[in-house]
PDB file of N, CA and C in Angstrom:
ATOM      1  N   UNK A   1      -1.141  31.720  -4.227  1.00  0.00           N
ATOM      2  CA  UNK A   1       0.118  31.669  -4.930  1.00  0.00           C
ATOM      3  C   UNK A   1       0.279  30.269  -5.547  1.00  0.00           C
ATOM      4  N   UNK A   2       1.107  29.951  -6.651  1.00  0.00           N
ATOM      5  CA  UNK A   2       0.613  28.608  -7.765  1.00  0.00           C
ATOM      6  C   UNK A   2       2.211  28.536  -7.327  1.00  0.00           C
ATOM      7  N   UNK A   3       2.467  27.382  -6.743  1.00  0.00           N
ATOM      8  CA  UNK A   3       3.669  26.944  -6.544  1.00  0.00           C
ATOM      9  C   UNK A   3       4.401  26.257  -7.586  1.00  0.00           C
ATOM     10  N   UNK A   4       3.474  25.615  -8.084  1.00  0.00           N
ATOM     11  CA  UNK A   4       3.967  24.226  -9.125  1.00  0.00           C
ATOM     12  C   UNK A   4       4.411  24.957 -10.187  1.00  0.00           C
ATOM     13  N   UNK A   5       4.305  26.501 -11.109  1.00  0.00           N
ATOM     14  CA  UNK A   5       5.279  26.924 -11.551  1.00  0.00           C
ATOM     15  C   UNK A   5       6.424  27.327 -11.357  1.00  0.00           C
ATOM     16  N   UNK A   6       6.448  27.757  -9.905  1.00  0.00           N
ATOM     17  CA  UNK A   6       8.389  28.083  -9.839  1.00  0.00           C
ATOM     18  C   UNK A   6       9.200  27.136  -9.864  1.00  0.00           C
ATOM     19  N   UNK A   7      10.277  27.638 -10.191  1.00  0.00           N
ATOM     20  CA  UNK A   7      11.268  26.422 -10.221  1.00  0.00           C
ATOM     21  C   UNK A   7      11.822  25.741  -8.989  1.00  0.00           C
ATOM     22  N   UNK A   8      12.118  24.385  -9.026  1.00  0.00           N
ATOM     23  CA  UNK A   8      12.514  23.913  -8.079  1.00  0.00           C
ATOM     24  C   UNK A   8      13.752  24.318  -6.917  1.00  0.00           C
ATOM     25  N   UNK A   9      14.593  25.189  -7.736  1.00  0.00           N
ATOM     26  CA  UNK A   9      15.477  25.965  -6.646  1.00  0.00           C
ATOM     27  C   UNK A   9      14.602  26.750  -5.842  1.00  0.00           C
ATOM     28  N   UNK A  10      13.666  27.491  -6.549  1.00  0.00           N
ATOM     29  CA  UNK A  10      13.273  28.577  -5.389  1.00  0.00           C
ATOM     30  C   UNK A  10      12.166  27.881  -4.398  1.00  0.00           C
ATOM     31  N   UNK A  11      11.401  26.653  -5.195  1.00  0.00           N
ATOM     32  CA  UNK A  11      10.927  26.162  -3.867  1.00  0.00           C
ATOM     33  C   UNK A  11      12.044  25.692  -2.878  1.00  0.00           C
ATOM     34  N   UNK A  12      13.007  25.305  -3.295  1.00  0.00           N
ATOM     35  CA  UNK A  12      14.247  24.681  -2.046  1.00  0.00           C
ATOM     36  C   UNK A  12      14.531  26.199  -0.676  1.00  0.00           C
ATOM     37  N   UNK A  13      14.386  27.410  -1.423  1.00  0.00           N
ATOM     38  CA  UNK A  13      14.939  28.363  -0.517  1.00  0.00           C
ATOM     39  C   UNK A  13      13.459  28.239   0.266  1.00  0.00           C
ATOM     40  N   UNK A  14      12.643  28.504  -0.288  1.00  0.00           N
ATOM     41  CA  UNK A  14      11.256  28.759   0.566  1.00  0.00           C
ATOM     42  C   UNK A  14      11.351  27.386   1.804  1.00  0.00           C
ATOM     43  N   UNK A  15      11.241  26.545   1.179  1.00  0.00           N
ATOM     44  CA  UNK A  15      11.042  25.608   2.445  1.00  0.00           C
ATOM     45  C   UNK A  15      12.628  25.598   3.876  1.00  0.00           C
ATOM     46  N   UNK A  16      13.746  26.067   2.675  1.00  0.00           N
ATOM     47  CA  UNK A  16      14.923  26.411   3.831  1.00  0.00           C
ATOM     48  C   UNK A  16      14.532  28.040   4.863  1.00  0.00           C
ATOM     49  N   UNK A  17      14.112  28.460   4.288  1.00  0.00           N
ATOM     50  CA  UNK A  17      13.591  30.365   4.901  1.00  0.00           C
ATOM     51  C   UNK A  17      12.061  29.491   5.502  1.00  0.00           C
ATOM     52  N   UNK A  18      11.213  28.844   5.877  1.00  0.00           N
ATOM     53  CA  UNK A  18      10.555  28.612   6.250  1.00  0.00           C
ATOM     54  C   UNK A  18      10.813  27.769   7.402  1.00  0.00           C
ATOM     55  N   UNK A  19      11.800  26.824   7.839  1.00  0.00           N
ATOM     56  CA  UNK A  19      11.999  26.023   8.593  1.00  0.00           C
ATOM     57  C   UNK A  19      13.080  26.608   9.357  1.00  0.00           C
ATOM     58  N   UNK A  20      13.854  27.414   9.194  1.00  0.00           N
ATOM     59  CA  UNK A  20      14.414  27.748  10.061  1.00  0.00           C
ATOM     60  C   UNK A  20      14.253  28.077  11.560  1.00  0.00           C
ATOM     61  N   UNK A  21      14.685  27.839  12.328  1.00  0.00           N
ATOM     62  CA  UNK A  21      14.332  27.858  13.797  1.00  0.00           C
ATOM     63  C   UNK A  21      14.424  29.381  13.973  1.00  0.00           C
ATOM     64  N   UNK A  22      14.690  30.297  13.813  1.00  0.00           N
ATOM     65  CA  UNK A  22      14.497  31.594  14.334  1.00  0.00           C
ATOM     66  C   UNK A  22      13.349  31.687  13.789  1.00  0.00           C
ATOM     67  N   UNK A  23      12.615  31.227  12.342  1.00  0.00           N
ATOM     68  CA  UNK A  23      11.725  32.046  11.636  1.00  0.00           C
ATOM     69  C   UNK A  23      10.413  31.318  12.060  1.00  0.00           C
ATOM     70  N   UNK A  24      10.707  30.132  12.650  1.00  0.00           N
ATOM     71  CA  UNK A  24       9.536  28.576  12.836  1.00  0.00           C
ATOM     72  C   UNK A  24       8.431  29.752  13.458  1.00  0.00           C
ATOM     73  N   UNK A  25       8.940  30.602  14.790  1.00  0.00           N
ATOM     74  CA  UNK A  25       7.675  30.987  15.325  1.00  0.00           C
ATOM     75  C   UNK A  25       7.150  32.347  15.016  1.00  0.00           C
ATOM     76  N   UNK A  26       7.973  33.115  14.029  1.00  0.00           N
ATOM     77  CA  UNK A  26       7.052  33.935  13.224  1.00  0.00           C
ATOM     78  C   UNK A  26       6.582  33.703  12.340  1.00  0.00           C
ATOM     79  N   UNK A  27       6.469  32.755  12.020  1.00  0.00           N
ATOM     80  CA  UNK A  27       5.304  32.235  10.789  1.00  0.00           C
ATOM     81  C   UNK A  27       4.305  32.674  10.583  1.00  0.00           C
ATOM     82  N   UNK A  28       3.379  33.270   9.557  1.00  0.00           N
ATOM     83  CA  UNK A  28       1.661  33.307   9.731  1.00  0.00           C
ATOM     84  C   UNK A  28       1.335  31.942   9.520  1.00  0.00           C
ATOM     85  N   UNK A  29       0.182  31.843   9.549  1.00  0.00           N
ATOM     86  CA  UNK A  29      -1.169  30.851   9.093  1.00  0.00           C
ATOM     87  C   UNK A  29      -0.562  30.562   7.792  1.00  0.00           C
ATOM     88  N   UNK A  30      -0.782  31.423   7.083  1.00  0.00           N
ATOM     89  CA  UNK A  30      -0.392  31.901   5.460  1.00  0.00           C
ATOM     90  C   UNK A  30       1.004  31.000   5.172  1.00  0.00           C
ATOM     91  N   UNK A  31       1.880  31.215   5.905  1.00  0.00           N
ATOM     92  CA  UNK A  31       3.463  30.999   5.929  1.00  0.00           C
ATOM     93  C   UNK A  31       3.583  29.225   6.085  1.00  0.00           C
ATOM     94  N   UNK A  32       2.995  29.056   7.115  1.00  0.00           N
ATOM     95  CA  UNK A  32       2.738  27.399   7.334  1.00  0.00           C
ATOM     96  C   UNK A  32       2.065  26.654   6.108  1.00  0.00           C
ATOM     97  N   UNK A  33       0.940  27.675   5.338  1.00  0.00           N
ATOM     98  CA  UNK A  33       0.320  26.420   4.496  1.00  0.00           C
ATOM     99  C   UNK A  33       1.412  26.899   3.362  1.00  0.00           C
ATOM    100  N   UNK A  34       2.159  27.680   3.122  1.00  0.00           N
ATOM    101  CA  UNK A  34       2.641  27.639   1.953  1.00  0.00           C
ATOM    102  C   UNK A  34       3.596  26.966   2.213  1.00  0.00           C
ATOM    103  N   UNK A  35       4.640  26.752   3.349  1.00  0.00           N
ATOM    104  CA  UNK A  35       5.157  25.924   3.403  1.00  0.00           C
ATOM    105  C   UNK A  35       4.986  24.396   3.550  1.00  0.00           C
ATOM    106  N   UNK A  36       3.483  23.721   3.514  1.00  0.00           N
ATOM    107  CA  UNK A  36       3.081  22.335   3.304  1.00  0.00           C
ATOM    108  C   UNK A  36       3.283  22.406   1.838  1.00  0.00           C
ATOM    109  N   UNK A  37       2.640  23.201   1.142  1.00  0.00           N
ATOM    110  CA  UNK A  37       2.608  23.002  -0.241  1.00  0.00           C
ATOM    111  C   UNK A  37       3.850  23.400  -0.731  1.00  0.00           C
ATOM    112  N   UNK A  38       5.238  24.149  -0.588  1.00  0.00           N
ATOM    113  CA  UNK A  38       5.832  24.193  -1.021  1.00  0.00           C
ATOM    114  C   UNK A  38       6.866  22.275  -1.272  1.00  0.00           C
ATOM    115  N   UNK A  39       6.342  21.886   0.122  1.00  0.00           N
ATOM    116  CA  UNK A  39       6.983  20.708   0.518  1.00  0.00           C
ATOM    117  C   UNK A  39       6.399  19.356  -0.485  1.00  0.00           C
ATOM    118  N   UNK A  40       5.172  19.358  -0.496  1.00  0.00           N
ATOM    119  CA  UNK A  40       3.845  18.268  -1.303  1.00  0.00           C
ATOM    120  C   UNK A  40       4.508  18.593  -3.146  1.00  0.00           C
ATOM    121  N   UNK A  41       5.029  19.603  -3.231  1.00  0.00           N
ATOM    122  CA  UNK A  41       4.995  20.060  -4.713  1.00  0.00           C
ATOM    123  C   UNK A  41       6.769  19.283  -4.728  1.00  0.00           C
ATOM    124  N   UNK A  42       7.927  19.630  -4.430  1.00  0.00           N
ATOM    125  CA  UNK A  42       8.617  19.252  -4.340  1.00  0.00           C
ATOM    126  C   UNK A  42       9.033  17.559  -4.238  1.00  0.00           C
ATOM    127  N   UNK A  43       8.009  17.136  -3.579  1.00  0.00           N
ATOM    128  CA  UNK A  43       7.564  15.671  -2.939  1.00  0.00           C
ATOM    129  C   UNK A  43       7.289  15.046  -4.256  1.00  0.00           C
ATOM    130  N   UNK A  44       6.737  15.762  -4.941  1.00  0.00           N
ATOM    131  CA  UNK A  44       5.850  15.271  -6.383  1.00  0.00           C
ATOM    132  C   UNK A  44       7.079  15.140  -7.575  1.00  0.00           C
ATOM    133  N   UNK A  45       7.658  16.328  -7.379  1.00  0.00           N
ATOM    134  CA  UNK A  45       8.432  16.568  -8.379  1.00  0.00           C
ATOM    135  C   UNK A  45       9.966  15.568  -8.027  1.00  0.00           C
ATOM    136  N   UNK A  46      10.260  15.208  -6.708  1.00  0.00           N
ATOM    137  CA  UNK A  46      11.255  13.993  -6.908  1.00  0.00           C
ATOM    138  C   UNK A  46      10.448  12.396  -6.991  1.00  0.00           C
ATOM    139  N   UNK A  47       9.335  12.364  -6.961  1.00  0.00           N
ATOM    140  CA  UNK A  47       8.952  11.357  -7.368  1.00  0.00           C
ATOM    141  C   UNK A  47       9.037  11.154  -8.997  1.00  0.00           C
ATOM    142  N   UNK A  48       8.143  12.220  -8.990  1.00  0.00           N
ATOM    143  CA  UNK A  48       7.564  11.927 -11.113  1.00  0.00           C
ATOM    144  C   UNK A  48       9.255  11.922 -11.653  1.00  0.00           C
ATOM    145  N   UNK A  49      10.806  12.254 -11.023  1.00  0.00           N
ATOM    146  CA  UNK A  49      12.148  11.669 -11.681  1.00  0.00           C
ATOM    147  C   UNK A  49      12.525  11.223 -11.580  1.00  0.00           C
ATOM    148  N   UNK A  50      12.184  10.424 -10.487  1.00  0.00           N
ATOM    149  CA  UNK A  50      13.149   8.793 -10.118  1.00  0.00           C
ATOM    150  C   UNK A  50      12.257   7.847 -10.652  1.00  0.00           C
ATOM    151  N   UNK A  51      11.103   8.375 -11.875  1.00  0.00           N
ATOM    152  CA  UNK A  51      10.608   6.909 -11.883  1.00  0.00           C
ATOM    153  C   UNK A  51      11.497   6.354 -12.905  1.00  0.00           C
ATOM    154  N   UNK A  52      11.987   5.030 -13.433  1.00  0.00           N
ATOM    155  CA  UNK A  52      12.477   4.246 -13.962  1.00  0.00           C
ATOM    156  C   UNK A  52      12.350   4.639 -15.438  1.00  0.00           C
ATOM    157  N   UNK A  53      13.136   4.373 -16.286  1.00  0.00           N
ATOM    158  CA  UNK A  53      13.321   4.507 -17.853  1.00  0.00           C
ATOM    159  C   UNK A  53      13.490   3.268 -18.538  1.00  0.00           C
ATOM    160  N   UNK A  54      12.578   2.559 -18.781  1.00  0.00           N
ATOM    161  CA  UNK A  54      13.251   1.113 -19.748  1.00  0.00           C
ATOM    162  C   UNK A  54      13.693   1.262 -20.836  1.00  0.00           C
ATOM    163  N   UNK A  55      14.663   0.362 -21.175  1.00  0.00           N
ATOM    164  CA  UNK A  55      15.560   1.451 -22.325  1.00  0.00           C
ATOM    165  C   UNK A  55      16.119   0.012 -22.609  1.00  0.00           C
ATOM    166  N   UNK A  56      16.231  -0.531 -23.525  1.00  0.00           N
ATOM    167  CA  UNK A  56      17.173  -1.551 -24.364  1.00  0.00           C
ATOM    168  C   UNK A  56      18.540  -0.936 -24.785  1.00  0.00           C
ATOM    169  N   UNK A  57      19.245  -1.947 -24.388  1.00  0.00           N
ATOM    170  CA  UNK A  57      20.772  -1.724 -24.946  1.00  0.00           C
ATOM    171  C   UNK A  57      21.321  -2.602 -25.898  1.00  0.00           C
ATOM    172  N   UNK A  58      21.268  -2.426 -27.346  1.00  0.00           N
ATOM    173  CA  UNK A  58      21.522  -3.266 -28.724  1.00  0.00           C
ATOM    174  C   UNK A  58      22.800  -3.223 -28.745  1.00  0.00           C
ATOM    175  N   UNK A  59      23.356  -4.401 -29.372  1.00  0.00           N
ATOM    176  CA  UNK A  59      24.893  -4.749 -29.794  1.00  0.00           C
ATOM    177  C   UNK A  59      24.650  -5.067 -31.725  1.00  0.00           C
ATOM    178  N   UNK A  60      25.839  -3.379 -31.775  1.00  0.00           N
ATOM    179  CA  UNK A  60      26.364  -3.736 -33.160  1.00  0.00           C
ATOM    180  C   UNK A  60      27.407  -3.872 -33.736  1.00  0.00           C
ATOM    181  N   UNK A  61      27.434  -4.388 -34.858  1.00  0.00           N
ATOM    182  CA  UNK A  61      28.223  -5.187 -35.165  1.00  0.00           C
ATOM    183  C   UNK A  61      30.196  -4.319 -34.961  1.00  0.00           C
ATOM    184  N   UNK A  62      29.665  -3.206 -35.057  1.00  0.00           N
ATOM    185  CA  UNK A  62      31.138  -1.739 -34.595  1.00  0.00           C
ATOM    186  C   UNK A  62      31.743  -2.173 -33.224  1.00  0.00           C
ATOM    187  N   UNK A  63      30.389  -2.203 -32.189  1.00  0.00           N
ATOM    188  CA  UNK A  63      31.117  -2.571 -31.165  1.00  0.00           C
ATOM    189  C   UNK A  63      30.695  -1.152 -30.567  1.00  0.00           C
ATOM    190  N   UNK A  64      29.534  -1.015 -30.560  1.00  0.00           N
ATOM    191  CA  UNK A  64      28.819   0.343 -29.850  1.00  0.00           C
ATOM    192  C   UNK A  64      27.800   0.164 -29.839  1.00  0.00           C
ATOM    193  N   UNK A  65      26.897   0.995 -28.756  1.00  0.00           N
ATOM    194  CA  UNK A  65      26.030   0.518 -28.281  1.00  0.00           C
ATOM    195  C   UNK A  65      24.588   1.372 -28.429  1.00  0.00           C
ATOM    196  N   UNK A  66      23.546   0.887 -28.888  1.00  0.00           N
ATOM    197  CA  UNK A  66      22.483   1.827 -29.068  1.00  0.00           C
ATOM    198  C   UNK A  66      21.885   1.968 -27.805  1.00  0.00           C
ATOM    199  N   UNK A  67      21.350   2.738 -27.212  1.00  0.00           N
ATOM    200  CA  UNK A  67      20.391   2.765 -26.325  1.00  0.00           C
ATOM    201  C   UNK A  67      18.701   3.518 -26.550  1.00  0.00           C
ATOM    202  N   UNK A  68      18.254   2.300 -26.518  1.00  0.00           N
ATOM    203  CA  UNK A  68      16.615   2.931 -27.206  1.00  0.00           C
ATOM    204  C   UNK A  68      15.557   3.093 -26.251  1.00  0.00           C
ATOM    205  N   UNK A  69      14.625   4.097 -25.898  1.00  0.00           N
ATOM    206  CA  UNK A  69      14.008   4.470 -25.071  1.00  0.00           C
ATOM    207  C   UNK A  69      12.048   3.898 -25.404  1.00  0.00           C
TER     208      UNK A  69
END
């Protein structure tokens, strides 16, 4: 199963329906690795958006502000 296309909500339910304490010990084999990778993919995906944006902020002469990326 290709995780890295679903969207990030539905990985959020998978790893919540996966960790749950009633469900922890019916897990398969299967169930555990998809839940590493549901977790590693997620992991990735709040990294690669908190990285930083440098962005200049110009003053004109109006008195507003450009912001350039």
């Amino acid at each position: 199963m290709n995780l890295r296309t679903k969207p990030t909500w539905e990985l959020r339910q998978i790893v919540k329906a996966l960790t749950l304490p009633v469900s922890s010990f019916l897990n398969t084999d299967e169930d555990n690795e998809r839940l590493k990778q549901a977790q590693i993919v997620l992991y990735e995906r709040r990294r690669k958006n908190t990285q930083s944006i440098n962005m200049e902020v110009k003053w004109i002469k109006k008195k507003k502000y450009i912001i350039q990326t």
